[in-house]
N, C-alpha and C. Protein backbone atom coordinates (compact mmCIF):
# COMPACT_ATOMS: atom_id res chain seq x y z
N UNK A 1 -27.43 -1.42 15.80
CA UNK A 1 -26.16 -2.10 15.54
C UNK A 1 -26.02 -3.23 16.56
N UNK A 2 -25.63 -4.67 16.13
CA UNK A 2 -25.32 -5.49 16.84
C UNK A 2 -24.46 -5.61 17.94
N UNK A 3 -24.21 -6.19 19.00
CA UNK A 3 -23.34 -6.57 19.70
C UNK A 3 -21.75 -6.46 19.00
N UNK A 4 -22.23 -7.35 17.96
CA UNK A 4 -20.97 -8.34 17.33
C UNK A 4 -20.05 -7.06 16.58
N UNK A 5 -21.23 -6.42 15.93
CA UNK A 5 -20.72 -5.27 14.78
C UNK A 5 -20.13 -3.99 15.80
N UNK A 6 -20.66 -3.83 17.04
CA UNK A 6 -19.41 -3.18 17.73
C UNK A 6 -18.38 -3.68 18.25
N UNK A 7 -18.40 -4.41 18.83
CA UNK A 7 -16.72 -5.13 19.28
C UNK A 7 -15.99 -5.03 17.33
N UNK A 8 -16.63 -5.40 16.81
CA UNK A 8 -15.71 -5.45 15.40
C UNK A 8 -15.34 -3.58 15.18
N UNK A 9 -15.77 -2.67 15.48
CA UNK A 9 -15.79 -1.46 15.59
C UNK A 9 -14.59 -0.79 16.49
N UNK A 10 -14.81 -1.31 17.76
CA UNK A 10 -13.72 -1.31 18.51
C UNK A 10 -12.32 -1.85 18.47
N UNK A 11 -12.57 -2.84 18.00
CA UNK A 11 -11.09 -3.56 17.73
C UNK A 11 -10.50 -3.47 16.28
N UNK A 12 -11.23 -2.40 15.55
CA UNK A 12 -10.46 -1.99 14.12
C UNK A 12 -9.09 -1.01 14.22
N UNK A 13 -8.25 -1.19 14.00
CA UNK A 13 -7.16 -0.90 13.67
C UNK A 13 -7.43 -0.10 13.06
N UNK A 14 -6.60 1.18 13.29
CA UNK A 14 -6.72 2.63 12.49
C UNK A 14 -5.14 2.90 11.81
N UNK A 15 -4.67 1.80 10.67
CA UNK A 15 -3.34 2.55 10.18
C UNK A 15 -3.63 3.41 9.03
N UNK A 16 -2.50 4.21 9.37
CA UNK A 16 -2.38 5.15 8.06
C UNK A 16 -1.67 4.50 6.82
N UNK A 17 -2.24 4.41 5.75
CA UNK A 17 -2.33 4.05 4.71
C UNK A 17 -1.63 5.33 3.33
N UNK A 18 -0.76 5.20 2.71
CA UNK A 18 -0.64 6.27 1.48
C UNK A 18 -0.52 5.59 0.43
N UNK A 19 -1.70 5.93 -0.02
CA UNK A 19 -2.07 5.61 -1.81
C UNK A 19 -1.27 6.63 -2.72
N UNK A 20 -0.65 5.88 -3.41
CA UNK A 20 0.42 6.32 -5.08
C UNK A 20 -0.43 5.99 -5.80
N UNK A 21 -1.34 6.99 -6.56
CA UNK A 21 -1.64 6.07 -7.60
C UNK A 21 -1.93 7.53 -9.11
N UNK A 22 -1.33 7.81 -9.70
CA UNK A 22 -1.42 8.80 -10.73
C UNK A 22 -3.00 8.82 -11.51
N UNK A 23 -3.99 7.97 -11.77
CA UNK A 23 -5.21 7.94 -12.24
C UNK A 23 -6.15 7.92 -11.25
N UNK A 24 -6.68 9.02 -11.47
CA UNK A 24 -7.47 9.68 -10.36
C UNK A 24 -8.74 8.43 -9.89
N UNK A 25 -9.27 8.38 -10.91
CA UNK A 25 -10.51 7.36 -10.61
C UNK A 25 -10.14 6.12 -9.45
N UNK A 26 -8.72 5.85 -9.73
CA UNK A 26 -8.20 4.55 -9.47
C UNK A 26 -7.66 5.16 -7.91
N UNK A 27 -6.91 6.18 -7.62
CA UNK A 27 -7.40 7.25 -5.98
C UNK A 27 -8.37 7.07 -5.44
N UNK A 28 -9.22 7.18 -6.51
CA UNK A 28 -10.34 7.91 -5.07
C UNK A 28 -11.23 6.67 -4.89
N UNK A 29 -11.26 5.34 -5.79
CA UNK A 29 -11.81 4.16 -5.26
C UNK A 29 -10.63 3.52 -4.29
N UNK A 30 -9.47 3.37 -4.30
CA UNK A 30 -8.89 2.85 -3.33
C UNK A 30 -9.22 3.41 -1.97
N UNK A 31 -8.90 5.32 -2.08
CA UNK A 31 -9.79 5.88 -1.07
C UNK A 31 -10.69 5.83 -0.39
N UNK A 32 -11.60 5.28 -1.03
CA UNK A 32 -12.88 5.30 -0.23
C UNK A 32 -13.07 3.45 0.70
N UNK A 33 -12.34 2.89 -0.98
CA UNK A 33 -12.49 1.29 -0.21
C UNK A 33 -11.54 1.04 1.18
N UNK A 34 -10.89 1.88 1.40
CA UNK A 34 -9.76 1.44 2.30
C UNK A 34 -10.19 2.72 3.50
N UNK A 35 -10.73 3.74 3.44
CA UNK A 35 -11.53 4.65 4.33
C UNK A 35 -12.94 3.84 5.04
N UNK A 36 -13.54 3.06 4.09
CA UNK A 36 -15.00 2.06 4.62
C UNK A 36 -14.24 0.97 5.63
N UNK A 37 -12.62 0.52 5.17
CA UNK A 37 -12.45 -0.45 5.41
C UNK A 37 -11.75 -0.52 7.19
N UNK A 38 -12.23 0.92 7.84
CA UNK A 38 -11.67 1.56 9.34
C UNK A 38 -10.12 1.76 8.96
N UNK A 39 -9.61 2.21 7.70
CA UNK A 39 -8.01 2.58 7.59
C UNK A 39 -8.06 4.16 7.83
N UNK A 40 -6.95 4.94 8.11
CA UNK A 40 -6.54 6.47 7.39
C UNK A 40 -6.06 6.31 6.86
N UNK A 41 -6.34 6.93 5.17
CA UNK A 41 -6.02 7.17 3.97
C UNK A 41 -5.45 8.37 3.93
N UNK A 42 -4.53 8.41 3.24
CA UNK A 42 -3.83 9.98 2.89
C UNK A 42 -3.52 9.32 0.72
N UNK A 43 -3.82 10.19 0.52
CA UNK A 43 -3.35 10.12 -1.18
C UNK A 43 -2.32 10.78 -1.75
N UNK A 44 -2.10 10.27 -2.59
CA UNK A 44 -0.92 11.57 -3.52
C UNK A 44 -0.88 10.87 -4.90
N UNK A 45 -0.65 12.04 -5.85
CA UNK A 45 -1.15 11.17 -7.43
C UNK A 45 0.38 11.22 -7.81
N UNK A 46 1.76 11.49 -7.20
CA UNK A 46 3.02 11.20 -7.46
C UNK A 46 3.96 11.06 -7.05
N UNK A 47 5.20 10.36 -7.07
CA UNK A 47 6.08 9.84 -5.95
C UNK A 47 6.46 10.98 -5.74
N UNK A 48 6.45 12.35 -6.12
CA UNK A 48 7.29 13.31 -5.33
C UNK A 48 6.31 14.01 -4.14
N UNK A 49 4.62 14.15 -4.36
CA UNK A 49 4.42 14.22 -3.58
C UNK A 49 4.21 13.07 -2.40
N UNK A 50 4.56 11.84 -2.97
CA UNK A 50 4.56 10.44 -1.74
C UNK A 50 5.23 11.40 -0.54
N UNK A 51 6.46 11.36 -1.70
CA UNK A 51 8.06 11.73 -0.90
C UNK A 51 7.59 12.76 0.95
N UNK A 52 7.12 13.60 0.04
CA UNK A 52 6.92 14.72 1.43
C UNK A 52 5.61 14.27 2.34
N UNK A 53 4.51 13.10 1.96
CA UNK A 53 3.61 12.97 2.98
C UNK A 53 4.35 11.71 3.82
N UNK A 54 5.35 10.68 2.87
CA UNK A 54 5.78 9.77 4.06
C UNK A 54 6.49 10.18 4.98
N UNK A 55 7.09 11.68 4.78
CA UNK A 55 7.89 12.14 5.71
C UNK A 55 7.20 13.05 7.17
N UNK A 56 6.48 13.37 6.82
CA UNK A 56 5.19 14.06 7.37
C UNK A 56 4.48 13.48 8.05
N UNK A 57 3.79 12.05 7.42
CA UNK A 57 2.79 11.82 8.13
C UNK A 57 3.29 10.05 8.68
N UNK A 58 4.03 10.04 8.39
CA UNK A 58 4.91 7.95 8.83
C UNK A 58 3.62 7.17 8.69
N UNK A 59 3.24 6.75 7.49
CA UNK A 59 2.16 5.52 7.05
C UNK A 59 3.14 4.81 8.09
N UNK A 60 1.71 3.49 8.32
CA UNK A 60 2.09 2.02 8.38
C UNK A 60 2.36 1.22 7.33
N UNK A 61 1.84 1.83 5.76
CA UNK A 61 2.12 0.82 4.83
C UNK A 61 2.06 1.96 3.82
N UNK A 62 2.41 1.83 2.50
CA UNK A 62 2.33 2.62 1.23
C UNK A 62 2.22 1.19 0.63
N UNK A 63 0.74 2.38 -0.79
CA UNK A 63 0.26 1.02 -1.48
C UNK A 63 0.76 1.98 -2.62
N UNK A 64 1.25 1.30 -3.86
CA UNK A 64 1.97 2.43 -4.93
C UNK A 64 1.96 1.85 -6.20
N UNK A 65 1.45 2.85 -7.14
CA UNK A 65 1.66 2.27 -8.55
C UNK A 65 2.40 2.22 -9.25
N UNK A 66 3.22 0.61 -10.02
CA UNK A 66 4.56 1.11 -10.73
C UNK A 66 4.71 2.07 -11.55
N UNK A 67 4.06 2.39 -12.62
CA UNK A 67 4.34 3.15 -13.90
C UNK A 67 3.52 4.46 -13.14
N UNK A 68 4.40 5.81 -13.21
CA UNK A 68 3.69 7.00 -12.82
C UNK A 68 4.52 7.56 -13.26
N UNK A 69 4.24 9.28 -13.99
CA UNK A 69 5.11 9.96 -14.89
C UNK A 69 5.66 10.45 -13.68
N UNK A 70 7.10 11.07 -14.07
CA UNK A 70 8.31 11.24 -12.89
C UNK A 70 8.77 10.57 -12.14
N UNK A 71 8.39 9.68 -11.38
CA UNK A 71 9.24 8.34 -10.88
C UNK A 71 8.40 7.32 -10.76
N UNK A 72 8.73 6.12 -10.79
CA UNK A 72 8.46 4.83 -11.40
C UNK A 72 8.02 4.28 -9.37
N UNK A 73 7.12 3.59 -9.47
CA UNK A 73 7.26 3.08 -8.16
C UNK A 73 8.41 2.53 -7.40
N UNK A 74 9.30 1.88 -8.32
CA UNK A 74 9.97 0.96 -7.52
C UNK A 74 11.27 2.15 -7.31
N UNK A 75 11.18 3.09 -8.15
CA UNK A 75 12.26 4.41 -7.66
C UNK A 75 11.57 4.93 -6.20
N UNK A 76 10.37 5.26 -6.38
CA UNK A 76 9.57 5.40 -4.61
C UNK A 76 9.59 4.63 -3.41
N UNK A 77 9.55 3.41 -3.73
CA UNK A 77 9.88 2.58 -2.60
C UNK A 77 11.16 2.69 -2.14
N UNK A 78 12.11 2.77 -2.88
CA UNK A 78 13.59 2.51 -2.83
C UNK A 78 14.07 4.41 -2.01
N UNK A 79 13.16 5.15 -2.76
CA UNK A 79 13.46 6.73 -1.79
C UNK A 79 12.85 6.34 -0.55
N UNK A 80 11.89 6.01 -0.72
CA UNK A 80 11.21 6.07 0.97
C UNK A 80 11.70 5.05 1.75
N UNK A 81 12.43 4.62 1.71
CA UNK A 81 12.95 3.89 2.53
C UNK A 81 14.31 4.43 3.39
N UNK A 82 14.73 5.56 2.46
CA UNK A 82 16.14 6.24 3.07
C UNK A 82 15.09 7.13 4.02
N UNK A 83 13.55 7.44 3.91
CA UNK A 83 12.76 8.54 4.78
C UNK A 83 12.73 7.36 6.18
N UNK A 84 11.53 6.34 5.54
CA UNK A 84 11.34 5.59 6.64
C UNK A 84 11.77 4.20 6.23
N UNK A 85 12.36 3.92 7.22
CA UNK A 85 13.00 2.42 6.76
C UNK A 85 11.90 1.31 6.78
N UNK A 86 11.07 1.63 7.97
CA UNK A 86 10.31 0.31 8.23
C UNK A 86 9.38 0.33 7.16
N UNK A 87 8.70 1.02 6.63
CA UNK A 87 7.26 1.05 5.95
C UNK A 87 7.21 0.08 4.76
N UNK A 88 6.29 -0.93 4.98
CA UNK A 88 6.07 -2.13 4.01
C UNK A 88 5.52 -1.22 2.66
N UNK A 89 5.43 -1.48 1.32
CA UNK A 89 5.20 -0.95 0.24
C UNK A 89 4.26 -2.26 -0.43
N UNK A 90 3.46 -2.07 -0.99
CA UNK A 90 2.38 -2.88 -2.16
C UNK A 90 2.47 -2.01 -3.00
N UNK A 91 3.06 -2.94 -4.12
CA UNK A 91 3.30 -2.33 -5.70
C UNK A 91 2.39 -3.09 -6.72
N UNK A 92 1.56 -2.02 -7.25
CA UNK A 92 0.41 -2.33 -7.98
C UNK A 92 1.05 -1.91 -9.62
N UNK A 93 0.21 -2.80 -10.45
CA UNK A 93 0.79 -2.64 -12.01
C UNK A 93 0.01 -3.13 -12.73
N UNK A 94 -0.38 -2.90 -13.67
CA UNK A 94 -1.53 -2.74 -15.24
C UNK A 94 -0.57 -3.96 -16.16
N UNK A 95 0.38 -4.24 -15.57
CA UNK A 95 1.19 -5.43 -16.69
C UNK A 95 1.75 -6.85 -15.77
N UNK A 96 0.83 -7.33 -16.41
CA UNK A 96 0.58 -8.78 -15.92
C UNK A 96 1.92 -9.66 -16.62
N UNK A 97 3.06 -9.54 -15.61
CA UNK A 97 4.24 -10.10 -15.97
C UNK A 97 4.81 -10.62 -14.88
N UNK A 98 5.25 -11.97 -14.65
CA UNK A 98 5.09 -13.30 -13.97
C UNK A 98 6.75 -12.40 -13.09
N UNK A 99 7.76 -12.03 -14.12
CA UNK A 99 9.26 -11.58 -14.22
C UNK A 99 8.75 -10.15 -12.78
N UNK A 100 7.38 -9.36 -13.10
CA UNK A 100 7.72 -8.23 -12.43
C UNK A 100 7.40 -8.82 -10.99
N UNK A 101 6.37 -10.04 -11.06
CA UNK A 101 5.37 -10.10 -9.62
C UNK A 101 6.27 -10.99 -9.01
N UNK A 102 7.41 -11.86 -9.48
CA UNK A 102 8.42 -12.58 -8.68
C UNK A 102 9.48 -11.70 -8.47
N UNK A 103 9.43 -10.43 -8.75
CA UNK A 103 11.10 -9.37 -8.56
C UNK A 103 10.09 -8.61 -7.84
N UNK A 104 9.27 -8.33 -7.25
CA UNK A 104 8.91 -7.49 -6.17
C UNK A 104 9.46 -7.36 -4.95
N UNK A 105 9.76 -8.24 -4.71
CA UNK A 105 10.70 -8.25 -3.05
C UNK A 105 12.28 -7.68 -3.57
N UNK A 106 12.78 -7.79 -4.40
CA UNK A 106 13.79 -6.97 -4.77
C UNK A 106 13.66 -5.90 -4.71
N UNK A 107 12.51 -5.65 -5.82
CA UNK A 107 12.30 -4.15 -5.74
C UNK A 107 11.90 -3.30 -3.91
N UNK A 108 11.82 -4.07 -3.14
CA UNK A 108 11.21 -3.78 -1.49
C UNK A 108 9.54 -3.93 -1.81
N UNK A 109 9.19 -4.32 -2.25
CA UNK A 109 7.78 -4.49 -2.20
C UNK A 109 7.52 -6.14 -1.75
N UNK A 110 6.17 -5.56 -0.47
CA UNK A 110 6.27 -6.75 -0.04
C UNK A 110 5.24 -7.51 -0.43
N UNK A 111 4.63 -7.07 -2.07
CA UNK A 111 3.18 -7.56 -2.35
C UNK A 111 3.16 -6.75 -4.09
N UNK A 112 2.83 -7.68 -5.02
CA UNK A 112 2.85 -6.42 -5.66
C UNK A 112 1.08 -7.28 -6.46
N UNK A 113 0.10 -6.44 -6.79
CA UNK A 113 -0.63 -6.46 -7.02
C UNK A 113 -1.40 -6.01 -8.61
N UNK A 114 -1.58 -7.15 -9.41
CA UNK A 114 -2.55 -6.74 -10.64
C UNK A 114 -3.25 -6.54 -10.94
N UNK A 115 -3.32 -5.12 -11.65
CA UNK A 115 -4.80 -4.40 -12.19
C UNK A 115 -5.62 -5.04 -13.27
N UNK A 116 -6.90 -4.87 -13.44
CA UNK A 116 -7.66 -4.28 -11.98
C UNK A 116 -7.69 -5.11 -10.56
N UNK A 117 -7.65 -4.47 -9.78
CA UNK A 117 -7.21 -5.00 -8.51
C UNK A 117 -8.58 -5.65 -8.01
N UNK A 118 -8.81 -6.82 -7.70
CA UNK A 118 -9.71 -7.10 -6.75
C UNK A 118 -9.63 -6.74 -5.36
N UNK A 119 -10.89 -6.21 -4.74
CA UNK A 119 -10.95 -5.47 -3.87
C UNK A 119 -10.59 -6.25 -2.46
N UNK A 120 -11.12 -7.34 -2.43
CA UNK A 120 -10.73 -8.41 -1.63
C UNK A 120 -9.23 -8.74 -1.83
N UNK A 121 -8.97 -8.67 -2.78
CA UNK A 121 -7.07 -9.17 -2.72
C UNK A 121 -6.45 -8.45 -1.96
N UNK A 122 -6.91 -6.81 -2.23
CA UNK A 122 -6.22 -5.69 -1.79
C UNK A 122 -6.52 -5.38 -0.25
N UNK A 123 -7.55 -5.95 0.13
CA UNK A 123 -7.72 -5.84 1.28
C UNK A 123 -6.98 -6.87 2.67
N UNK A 124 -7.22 -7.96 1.51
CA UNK A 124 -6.33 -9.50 2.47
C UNK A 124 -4.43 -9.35 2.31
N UNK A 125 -4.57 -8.10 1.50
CA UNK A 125 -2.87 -8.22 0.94
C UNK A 125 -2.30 -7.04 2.15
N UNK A 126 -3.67 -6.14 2.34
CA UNK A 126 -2.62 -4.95 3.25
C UNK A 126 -2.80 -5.52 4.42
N UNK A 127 -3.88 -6.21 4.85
CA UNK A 127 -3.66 -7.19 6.64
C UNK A 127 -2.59 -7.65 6.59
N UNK A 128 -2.22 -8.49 5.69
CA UNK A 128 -0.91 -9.46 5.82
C UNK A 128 0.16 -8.43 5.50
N UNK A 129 0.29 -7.64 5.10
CA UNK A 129 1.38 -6.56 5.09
C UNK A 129 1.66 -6.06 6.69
N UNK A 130 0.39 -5.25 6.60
CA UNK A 130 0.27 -5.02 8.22
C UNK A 130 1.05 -5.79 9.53
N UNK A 131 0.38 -6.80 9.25
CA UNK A 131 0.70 -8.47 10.02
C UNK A 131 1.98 -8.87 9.81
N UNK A 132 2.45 -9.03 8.81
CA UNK A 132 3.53 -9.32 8.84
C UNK A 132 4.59 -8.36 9.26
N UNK A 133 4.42 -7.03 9.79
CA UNK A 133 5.50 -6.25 10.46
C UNK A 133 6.40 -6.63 11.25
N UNK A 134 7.51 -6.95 11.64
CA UNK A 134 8.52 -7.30 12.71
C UNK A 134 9.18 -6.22 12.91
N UNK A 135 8.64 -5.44 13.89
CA UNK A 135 10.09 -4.82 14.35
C UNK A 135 10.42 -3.39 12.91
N UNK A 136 12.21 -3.48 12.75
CA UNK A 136 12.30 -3.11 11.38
C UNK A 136 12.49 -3.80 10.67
N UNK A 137 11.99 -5.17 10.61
CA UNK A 137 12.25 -6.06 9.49
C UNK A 137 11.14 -6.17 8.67
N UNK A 138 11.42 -7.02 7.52
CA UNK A 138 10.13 -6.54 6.76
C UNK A 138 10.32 -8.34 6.04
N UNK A 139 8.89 -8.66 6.11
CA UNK A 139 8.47 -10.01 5.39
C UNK A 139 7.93 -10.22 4.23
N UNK A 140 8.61 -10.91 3.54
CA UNK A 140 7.55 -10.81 1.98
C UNK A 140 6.64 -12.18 2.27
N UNK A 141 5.64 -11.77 2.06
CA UNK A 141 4.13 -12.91 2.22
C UNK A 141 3.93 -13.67 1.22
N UNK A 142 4.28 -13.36 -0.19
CA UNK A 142 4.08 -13.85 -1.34
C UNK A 142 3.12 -13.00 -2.15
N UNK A 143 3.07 -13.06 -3.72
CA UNK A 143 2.01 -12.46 -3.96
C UNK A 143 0.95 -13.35 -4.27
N UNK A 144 0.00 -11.94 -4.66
CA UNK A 144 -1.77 -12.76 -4.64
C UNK A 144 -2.64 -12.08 -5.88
């Protein structure tokens, strides 16, 4: 291993990350891409179990899918926020609608992202999530 490729080793950031996402396949690749990517991943395939790991385990960010049977993402963001106030949310969605990806910051999402997700989007979208933390304030970056 290089010089270069350890200092990049060392200076990786270890946040905890909680994936919403009800289709398993679509879990366990975020999982793994965001586990390669030096994150902790925690999963849950529904906002009720979100509910009890954001309380449990305080992500730095929740990445979450709108449409999931029993509550809808933007009902999850809007609970977890009475858990943890600060935690930035990326709201991911299968419906490519101009109306949902400009009402994301309403909904508290500070990113909302279309499927299929490029892996690179999702990766440059949770830095700048990350990055953009203040405090308890929360920044919308724009989407991508």
């Amino acid at each position: 291993m290089s010089d270069e490729n350890v200092v990049k080793l060392v200076n990786k950031r270890r946040d905890r990350i909680l994936v919403v996402e009800d289709d398993a396949d679509a879990r366990d690749l975020m999982e793994q891409v965001l586990t390669q990517a030096g994150y902790k991943v925690d999963v849950a395939e529904d906002g009720f179990v979100a509910l009890d790991k954001i309380a449990r385990l305080v992500p730095d960010l929740m990445l979450t899918d709108m449409r999931m049977p029993g509550m809808h993402g933007v009902d999850l963001i809007h609970r977890a926020k009475q858990i943890q106030e600060g935690v930035p949310a990326v709201l991911t969605t299968g419906v490519d609608n101009l109306d949902l990806e400009t009402a994301a910051e309403g909904y508290g999402a500070v990113a909302c992202l279309i499927k299929p997700i490029n892996l690179e989007d999702l990766l440059w979208t949770i830095e700048c999530a990350l990055a953009c933390r203040v405090g308890k304030g929360r920044k919308t970056f724009g989407m991508r």
